[in-house]
PDB file of N, CA and C in Angstrom:
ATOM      1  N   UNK A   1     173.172   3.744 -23.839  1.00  0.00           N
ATOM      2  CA  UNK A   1     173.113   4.380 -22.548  1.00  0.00           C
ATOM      3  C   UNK A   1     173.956   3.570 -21.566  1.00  0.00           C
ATOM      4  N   UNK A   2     174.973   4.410 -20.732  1.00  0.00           N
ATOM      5  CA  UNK A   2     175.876   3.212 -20.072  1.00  0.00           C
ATOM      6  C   UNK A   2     175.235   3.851 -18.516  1.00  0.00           C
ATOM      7  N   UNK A   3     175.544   2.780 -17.910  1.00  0.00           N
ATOM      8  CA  UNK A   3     175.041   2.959 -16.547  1.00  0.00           C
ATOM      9  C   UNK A   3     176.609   3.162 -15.285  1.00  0.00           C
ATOM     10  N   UNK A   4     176.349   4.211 -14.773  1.00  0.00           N
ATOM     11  CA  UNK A   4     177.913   4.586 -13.598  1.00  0.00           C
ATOM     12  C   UNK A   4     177.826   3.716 -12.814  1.00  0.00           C
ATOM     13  N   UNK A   5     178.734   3.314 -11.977  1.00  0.00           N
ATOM     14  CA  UNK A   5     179.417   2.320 -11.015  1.00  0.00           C
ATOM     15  C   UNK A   5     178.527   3.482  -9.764  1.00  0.00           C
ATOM     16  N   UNK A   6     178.740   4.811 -10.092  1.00  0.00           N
ATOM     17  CA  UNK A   6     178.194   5.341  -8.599  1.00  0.00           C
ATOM     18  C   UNK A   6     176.539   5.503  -8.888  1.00  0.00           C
ATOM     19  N   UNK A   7     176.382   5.576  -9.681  1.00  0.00           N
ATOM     20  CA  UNK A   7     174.640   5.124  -9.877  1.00  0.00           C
ATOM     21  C   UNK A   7     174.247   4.360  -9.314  1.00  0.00           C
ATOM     22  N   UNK A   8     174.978   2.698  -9.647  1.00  0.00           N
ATOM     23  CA  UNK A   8     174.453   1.589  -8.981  1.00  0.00           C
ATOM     24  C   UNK A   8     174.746   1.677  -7.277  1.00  0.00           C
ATOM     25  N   UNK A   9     175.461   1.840  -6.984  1.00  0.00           N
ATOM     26  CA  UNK A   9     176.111   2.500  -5.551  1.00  0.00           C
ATOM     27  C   UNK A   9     174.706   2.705  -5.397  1.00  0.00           C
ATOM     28  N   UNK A  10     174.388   4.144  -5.428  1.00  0.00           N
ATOM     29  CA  UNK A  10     173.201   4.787  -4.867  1.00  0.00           C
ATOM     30  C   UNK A  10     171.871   4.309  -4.814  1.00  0.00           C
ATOM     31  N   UNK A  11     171.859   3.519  -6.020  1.00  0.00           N
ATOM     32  CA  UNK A  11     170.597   2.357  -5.919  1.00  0.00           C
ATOM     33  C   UNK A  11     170.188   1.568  -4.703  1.00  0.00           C
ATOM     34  N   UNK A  12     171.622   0.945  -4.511  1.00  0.00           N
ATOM     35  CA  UNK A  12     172.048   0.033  -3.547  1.00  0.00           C
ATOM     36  C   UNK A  12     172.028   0.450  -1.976  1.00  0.00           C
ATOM     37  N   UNK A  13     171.927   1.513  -2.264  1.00  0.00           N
ATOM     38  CA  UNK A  13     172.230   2.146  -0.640  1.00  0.00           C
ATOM     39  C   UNK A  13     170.949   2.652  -0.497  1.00  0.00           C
ATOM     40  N   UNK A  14     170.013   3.442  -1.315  1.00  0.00           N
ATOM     41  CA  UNK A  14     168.723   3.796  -1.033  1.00  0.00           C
ATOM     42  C   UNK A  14     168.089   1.810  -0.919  1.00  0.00           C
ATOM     43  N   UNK A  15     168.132   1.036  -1.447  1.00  0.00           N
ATOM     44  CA  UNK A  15     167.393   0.075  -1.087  1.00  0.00           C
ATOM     45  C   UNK A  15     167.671  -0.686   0.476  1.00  0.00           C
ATOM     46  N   UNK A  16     168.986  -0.332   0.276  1.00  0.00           N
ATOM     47  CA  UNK A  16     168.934  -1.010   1.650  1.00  0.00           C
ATOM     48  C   UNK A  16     168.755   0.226   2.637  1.00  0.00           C
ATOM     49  N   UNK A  17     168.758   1.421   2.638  1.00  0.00           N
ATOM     50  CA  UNK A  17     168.568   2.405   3.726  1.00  0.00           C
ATOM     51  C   UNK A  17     166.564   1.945   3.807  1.00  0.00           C
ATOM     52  N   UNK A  18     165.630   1.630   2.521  1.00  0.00           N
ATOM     53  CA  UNK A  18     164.436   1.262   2.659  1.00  0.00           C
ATOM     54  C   UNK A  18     164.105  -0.113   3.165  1.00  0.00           C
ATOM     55  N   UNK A  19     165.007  -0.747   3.385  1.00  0.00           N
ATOM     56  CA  UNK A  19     164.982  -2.522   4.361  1.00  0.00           C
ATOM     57  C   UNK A  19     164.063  -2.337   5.187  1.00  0.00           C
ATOM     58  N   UNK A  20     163.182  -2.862   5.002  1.00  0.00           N
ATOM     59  CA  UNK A  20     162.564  -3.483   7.143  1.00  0.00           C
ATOM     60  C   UNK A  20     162.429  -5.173   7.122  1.00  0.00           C
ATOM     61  N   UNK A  21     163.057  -5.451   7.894  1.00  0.00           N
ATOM     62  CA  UNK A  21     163.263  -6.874   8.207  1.00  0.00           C
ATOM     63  C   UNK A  21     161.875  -6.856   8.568  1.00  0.00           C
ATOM     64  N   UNK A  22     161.804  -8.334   8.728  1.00  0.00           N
ATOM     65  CA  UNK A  22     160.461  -8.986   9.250  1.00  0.00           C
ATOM     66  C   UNK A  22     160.597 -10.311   9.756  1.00  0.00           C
ATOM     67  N   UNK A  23     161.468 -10.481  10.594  1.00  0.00           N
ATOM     68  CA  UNK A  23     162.401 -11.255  11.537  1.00  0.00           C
ATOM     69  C   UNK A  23     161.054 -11.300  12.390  1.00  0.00           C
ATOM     70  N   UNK A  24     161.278 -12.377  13.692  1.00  0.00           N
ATOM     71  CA  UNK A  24     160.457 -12.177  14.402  1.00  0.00           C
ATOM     72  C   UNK A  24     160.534 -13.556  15.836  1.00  0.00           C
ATOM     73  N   UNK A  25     161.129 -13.441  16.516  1.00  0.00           N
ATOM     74  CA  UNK A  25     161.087 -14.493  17.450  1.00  0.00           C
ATOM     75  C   UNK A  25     160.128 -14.873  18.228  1.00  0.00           C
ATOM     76  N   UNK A  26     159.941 -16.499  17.806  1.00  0.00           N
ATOM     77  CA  UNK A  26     158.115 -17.171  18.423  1.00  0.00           C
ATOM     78  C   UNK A  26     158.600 -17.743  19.398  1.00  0.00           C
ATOM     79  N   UNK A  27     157.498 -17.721  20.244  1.00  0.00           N
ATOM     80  CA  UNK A  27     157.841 -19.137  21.887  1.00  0.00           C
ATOM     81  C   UNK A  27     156.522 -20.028  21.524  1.00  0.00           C
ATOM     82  N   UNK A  28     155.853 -20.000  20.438  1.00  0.00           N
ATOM     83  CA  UNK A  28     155.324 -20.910  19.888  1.00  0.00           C
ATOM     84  C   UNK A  28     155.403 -21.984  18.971  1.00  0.00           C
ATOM     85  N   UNK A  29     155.871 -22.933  19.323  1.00  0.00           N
ATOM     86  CA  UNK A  29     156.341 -24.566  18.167  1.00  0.00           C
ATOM     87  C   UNK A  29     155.099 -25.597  17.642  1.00  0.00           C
ATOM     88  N   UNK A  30     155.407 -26.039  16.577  1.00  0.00           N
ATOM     89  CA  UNK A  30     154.845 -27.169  16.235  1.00  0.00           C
ATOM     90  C   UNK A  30     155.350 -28.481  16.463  1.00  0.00           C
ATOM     91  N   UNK A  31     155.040 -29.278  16.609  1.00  0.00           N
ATOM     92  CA  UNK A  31     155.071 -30.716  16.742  1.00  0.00           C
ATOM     93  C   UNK A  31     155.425 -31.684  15.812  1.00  0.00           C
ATOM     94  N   UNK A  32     156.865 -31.431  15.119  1.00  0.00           N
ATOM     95  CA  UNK A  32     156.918 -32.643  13.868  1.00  0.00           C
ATOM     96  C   UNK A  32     156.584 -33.818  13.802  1.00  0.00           C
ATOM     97  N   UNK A  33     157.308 -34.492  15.222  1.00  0.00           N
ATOM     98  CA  UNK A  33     156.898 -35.596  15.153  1.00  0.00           C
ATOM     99  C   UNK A  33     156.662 -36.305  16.791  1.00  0.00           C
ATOM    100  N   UNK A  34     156.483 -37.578  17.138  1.00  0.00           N
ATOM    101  CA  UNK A  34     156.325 -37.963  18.002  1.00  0.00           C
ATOM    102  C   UNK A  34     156.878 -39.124  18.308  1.00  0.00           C
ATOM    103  N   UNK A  35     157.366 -40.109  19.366  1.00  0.00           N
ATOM    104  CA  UNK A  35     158.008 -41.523  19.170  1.00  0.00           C
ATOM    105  C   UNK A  35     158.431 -41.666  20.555  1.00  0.00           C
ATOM    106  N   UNK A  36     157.371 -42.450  21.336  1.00  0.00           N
ATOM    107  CA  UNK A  36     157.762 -43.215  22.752  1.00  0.00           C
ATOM    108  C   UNK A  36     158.288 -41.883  23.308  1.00  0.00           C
ATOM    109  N   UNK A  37     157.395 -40.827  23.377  1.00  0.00           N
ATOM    110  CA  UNK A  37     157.542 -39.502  24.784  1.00  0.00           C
ATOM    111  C   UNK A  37     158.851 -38.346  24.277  1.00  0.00           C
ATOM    112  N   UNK A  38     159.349 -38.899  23.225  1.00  0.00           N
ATOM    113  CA  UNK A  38     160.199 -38.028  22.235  1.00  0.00           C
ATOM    114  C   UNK A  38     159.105 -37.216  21.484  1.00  0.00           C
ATOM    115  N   UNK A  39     159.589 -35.833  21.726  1.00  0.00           N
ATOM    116  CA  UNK A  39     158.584 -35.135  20.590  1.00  0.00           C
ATOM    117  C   UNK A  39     159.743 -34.072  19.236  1.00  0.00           C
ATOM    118  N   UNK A  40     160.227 -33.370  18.742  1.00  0.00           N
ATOM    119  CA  UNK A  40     160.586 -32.785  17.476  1.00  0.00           C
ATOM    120  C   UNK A  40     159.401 -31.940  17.341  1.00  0.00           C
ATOM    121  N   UNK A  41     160.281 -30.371  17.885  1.00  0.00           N
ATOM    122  CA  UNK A  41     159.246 -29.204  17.424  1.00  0.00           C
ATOM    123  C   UNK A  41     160.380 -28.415  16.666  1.00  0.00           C
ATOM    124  N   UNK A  42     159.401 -27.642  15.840  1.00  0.00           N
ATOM    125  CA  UNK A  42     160.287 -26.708  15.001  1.00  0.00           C
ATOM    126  C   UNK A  42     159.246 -24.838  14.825  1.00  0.00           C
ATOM    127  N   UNK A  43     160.198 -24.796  15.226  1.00  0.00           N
ATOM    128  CA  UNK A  43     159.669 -22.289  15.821  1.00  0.00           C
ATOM    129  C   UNK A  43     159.656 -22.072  17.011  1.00  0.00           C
ATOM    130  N   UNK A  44     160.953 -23.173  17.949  1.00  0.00           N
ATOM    131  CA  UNK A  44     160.838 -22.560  19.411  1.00  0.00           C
ATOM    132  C   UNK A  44     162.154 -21.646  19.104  1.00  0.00           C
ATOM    133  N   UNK A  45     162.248 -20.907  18.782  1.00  0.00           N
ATOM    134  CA  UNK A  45     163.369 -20.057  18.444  1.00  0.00           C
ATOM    135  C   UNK A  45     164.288 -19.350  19.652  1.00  0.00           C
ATOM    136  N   UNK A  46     163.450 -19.830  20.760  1.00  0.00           N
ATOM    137  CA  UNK A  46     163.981 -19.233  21.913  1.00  0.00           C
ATOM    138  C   UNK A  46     164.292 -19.988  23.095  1.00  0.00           C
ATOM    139  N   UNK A  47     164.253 -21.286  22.984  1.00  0.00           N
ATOM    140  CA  UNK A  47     164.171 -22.432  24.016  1.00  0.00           C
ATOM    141  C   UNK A  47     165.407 -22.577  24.011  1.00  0.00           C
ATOM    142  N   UNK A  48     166.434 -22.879  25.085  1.00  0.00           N
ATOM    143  CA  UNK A  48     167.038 -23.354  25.671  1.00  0.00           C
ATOM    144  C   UNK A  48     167.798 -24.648  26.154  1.00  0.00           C
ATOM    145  N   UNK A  49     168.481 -25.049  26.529  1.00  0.00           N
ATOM    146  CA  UNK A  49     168.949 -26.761  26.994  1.00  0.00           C
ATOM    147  C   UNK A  49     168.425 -26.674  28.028  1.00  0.00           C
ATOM    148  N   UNK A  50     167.323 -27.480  28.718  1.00  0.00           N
ATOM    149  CA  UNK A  50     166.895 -27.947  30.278  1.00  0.00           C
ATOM    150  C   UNK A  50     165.750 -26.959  30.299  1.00  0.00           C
ATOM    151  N   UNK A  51     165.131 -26.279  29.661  1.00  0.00           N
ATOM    152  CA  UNK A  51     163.733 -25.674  29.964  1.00  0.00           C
ATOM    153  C   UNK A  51     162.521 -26.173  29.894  1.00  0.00           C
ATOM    154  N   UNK A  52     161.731 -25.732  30.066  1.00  0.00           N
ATOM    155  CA  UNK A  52     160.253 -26.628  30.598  1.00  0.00           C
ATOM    156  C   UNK A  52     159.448 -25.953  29.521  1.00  0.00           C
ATOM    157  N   UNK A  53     158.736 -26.784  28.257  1.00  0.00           N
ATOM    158  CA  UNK A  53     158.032 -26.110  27.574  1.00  0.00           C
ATOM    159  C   UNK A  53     156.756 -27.270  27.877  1.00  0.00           C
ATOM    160  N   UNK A  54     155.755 -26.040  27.976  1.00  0.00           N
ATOM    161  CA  UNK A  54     154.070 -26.581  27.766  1.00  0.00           C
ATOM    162  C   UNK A  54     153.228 -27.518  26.270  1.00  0.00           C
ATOM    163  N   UNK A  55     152.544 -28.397  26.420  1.00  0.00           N
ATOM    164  CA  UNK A  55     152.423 -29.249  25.619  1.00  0.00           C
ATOM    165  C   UNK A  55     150.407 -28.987  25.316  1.00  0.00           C
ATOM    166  N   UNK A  56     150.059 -28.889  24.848  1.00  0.00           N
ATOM    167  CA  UNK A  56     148.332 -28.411  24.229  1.00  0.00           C
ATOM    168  C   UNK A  56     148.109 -30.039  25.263  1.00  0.00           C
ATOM    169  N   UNK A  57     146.847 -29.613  26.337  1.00  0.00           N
ATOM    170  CA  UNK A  57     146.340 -30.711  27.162  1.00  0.00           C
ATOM    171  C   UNK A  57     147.085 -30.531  28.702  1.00  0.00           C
ATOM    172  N   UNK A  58     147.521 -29.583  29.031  1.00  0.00           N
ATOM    173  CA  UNK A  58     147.922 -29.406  30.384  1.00  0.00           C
ATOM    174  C   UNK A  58     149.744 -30.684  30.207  1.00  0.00           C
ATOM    175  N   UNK A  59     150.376 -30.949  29.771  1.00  0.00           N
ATOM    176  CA  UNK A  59     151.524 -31.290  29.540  1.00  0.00           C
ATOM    177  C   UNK A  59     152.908 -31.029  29.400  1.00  0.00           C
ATOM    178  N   UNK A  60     153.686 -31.427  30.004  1.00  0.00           N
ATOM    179  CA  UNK A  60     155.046 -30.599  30.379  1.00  0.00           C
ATOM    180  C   UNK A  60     156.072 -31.212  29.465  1.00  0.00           C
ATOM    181  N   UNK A  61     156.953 -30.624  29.147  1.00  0.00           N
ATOM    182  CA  UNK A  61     158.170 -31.212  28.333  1.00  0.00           C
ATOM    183  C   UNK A  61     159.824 -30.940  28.898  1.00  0.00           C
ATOM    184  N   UNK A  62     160.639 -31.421  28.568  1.00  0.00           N
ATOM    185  CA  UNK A  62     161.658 -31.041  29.096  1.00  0.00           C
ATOM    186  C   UNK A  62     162.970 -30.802  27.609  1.00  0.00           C
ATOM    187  N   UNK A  63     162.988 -29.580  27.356  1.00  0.00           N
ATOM    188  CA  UNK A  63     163.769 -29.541  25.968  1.00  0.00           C
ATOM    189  C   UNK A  63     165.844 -29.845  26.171  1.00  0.00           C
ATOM    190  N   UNK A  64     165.904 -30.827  25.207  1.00  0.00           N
ATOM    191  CA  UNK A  64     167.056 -30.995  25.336  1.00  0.00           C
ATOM    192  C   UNK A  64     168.189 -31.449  24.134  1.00  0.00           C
ATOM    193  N   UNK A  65     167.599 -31.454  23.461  1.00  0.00           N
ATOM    194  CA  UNK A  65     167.999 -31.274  22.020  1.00  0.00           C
ATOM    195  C   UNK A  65     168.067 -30.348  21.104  1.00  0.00           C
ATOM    196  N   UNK A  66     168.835 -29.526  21.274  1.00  0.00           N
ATOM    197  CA  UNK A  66     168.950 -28.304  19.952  1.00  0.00           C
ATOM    198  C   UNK A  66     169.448 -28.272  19.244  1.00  0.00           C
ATOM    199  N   UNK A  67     168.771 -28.018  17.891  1.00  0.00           N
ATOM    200  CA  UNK A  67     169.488 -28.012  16.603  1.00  0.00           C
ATOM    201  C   UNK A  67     168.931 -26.706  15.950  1.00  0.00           C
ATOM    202  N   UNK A  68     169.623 -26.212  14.948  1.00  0.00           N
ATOM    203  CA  UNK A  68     169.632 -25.505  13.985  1.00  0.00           C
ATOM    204  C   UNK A  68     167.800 -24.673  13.968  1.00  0.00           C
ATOM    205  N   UNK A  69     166.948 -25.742  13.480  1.00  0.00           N
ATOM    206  CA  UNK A  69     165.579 -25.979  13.041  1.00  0.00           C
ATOM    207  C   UNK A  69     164.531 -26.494  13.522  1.00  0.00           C
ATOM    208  N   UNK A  70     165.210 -27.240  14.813  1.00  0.00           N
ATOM    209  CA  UNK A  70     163.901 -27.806  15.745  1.00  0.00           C
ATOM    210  C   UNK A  70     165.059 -27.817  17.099  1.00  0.00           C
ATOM    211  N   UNK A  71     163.997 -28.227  17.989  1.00  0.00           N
ATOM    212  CA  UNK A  71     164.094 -28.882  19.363  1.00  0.00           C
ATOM    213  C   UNK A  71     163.742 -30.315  19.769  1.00  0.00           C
ATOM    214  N   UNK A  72     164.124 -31.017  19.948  1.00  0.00           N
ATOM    215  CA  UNK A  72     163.740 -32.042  20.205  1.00  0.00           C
ATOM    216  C   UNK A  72     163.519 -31.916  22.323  1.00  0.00           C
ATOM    217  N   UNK A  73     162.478 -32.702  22.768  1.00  0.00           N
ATOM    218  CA  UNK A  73     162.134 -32.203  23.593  1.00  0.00           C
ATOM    219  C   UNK A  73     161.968 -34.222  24.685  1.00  0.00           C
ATOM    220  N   UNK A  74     162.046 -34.321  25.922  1.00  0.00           N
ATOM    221  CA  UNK A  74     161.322 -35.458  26.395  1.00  0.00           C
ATOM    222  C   UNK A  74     160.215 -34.631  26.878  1.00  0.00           C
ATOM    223  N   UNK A  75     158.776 -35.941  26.569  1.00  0.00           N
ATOM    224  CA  UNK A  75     157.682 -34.985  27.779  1.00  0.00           C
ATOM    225  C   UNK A  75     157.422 -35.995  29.159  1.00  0.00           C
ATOM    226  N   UNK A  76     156.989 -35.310  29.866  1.00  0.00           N
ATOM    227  CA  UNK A  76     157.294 -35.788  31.302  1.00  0.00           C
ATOM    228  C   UNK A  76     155.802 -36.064  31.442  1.00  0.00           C
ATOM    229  N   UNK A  77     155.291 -37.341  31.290  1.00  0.00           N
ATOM    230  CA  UNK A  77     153.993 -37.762  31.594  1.00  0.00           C
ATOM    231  C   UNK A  77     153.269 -38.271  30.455  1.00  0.00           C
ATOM    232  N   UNK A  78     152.235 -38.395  30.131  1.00  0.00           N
ATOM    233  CA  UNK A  78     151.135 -39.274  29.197  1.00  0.00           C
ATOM    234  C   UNK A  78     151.604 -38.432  28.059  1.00  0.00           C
ATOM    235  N   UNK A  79     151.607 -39.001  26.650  1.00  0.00           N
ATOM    236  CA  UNK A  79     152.146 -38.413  25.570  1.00  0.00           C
ATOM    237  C   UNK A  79     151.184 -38.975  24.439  1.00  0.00           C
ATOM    238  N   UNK A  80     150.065 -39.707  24.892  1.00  0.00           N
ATOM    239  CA  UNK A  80     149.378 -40.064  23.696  1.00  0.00           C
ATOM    240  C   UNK A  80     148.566 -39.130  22.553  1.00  0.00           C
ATOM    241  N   UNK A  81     148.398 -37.852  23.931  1.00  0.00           N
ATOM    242  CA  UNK A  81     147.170 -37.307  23.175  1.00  0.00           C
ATOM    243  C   UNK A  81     147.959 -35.636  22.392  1.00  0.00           C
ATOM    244  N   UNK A  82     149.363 -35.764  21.988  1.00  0.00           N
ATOM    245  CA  UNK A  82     150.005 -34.903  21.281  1.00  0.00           C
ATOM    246  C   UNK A  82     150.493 -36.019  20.283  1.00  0.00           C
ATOM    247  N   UNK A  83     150.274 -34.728  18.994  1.00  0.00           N
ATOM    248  CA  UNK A  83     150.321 -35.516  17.688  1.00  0.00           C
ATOM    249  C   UNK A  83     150.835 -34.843  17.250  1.00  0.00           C
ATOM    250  N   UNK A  84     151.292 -34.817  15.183  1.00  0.00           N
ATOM    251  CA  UNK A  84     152.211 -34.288  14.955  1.00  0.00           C
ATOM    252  C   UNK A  84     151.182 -32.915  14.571  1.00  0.00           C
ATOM    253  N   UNK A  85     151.840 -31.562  14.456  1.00  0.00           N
ATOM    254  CA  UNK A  85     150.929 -30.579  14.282  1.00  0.00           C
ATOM    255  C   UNK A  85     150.975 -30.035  15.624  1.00  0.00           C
ATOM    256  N   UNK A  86     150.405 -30.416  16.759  1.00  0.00           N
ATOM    257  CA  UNK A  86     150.286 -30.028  17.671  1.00  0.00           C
ATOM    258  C   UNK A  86     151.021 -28.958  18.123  1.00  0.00           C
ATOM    259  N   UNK A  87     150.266 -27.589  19.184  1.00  0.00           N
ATOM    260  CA  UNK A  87     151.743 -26.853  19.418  1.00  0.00           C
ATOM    261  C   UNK A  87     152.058 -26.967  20.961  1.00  0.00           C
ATOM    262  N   UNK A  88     153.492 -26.117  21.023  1.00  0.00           N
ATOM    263  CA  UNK A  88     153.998 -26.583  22.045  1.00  0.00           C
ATOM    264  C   UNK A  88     154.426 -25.414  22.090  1.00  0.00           C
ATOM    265  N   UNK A  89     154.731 -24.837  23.632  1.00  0.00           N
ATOM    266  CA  UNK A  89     154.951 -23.732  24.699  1.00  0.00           C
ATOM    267  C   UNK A  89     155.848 -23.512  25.287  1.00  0.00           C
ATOM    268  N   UNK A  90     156.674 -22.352  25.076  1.00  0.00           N
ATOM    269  CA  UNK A  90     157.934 -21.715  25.957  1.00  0.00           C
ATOM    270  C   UNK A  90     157.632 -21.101  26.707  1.00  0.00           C
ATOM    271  N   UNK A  91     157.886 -21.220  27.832  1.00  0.00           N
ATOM    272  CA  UNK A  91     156.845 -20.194  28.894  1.00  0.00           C
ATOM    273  C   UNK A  91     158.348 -20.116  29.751  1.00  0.00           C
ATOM    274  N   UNK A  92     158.809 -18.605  29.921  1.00  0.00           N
ATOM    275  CA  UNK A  92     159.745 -18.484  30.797  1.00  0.00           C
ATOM    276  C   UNK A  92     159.434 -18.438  31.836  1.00  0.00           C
ATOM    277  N   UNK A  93     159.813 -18.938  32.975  1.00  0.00           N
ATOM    278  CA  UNK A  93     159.651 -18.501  34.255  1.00  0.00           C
ATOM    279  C   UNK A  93     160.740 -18.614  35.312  1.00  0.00           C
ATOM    280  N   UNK A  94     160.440 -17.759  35.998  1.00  0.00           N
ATOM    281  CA  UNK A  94     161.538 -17.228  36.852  1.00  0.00           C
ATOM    282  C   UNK A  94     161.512 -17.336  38.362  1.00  0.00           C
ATOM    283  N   UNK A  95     162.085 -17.130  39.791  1.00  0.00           N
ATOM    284  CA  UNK A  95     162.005 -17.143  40.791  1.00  0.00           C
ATOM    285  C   UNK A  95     161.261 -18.523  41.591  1.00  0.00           C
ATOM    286  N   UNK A  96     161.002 -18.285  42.885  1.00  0.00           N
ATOM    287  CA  UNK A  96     160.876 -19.539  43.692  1.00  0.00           C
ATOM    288  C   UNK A  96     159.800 -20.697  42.467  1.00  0.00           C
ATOM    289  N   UNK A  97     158.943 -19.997  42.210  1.00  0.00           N
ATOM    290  CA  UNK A  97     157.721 -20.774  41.150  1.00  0.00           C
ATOM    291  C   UNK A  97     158.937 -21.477  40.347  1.00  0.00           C
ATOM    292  N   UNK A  98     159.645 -21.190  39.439  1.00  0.00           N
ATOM    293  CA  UNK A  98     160.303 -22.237  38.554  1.00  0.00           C
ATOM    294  C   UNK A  98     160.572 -23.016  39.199  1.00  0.00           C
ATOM    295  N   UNK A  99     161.467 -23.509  40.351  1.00  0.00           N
ATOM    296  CA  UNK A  99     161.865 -24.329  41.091  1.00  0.00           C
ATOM    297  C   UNK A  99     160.707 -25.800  41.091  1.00  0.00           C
ATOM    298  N   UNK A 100     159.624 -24.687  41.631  1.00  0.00           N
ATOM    299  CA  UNK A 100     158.526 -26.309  41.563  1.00  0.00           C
ATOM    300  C   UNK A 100     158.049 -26.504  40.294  1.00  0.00           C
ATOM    301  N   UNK A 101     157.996 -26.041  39.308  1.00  0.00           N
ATOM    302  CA  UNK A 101     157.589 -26.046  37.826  1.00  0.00           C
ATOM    303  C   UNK A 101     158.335 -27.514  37.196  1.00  0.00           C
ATOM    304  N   UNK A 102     160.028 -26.878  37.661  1.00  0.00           N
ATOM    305  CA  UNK A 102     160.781 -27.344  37.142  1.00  0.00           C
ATOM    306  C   UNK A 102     160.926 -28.583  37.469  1.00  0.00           C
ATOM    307  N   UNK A 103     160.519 -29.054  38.890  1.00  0.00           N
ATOM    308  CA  UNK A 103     160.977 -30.365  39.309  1.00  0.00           C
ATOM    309  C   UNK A 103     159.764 -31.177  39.713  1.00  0.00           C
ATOM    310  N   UNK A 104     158.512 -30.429  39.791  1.00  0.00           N
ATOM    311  CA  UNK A 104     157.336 -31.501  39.759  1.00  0.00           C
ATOM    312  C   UNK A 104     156.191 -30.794  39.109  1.00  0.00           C
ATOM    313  N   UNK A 105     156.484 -31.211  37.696  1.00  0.00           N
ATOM    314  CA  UNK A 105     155.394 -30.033  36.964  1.00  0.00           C
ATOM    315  C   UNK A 105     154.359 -31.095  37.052  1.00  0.00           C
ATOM    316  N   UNK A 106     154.072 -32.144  37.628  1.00  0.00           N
ATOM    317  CA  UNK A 106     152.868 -32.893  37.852  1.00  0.00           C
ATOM    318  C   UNK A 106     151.545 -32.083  39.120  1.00  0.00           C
ATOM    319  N   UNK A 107     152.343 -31.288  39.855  1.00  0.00           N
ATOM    320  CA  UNK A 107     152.181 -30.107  41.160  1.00  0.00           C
ATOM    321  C   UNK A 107     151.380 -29.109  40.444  1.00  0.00           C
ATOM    322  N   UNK A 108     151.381 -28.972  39.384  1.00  0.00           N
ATOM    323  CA  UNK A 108     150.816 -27.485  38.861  1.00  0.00           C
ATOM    324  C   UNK A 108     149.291 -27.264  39.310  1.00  0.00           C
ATOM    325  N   UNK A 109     148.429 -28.499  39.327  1.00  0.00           N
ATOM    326  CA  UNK A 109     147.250 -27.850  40.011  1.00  0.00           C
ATOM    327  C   UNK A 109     147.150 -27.548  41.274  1.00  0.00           C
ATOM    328  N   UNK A 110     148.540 -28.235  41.637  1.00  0.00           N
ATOM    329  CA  UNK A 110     148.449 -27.762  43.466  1.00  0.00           C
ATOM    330  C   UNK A 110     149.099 -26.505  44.153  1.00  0.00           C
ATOM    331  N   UNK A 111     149.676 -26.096  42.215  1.00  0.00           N
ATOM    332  CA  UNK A 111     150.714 -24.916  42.772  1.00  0.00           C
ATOM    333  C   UNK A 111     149.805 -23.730  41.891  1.00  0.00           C
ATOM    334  N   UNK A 112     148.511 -23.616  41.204  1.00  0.00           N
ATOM    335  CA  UNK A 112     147.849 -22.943  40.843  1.00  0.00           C
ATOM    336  C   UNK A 112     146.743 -22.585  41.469  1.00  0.00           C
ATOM    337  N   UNK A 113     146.649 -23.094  43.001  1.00  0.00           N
ATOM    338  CA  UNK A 113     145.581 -22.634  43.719  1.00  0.00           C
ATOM    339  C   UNK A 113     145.804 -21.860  44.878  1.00  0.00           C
ATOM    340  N   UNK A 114     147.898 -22.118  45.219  1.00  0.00           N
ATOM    341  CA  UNK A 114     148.072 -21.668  46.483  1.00  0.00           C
ATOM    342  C   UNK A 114     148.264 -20.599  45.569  1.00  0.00           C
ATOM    343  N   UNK A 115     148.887 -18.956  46.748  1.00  0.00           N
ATOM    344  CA  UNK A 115     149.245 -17.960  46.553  1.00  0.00           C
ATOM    345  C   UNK A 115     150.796 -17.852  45.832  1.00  0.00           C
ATOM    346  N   UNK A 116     151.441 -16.960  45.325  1.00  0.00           N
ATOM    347  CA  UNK A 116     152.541 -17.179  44.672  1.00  0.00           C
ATOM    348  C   UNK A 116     153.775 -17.089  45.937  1.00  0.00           C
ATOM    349  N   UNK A 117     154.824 -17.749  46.067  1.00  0.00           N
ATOM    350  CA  UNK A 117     155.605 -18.073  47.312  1.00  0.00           C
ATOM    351  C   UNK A 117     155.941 -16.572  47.035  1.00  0.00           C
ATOM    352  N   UNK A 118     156.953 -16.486  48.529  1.00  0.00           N
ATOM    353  CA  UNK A 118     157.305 -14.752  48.693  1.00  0.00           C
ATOM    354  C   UNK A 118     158.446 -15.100  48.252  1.00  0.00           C
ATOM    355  N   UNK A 119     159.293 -14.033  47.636  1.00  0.00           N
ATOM    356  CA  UNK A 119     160.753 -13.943  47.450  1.00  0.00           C
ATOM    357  C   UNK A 119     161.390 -13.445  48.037  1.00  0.00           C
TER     358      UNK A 119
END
């Protein structure tokens, strides 16, 4: 029994016309590793150079290392109590609020009680 060149064709094209990817972009990371306020996360798939990702314990990071498979990140404040495992947070934000996010995320309980600034 010989098999046609346009047989296999049609194989080929019904399988891929039946594809569903299962792709999926996280703003949720893990924590590879840790070392003097350096952290290495890997599944921020969406982070950026200079963005502010959240750290499990009320903790801010500043991502600035991108590679391929992780982020390497500085965190801005006490770093003892993130370990490896731990996850870590892309939180976009936008308008007057980023501004103070961005430059004194130590402010956040003082900027989570006022009202949100006007734009």
């Amino acid at each position: 029994m010989s098999i046609k060149a346009s047989e296999i064709s049609d194989l080929i094209k019904a399988r891929i016309d039946k594809f569903k990817s299962a792709t999926e972009a996280r703003n949720v990371g893990t924590v590879v590793s840790v070392t003097d306020g350096i952290v290495r996360i890997h599944g921020l798939a969406d982070a950026r150079y200079g963005e502010m990702l959240e750290f499990t314990g009320n903790t801010f990071g500043l991502a600035l290392n991108l590679e391929q498979d992780s982020v390497g990140a500085v965190v801005l404040g006490d770093y003892k109590h993130i370990s490896e495992g731990s996850e870590a947070f892309w939180k976009y934000l936008s308008g007057p609020n980023c501004l103070v996010a961005w430059l004194m995320p130590w402010a956040r309980p003082l900027t989570a009680r006022v009202p949100s600034m006007p734009s």
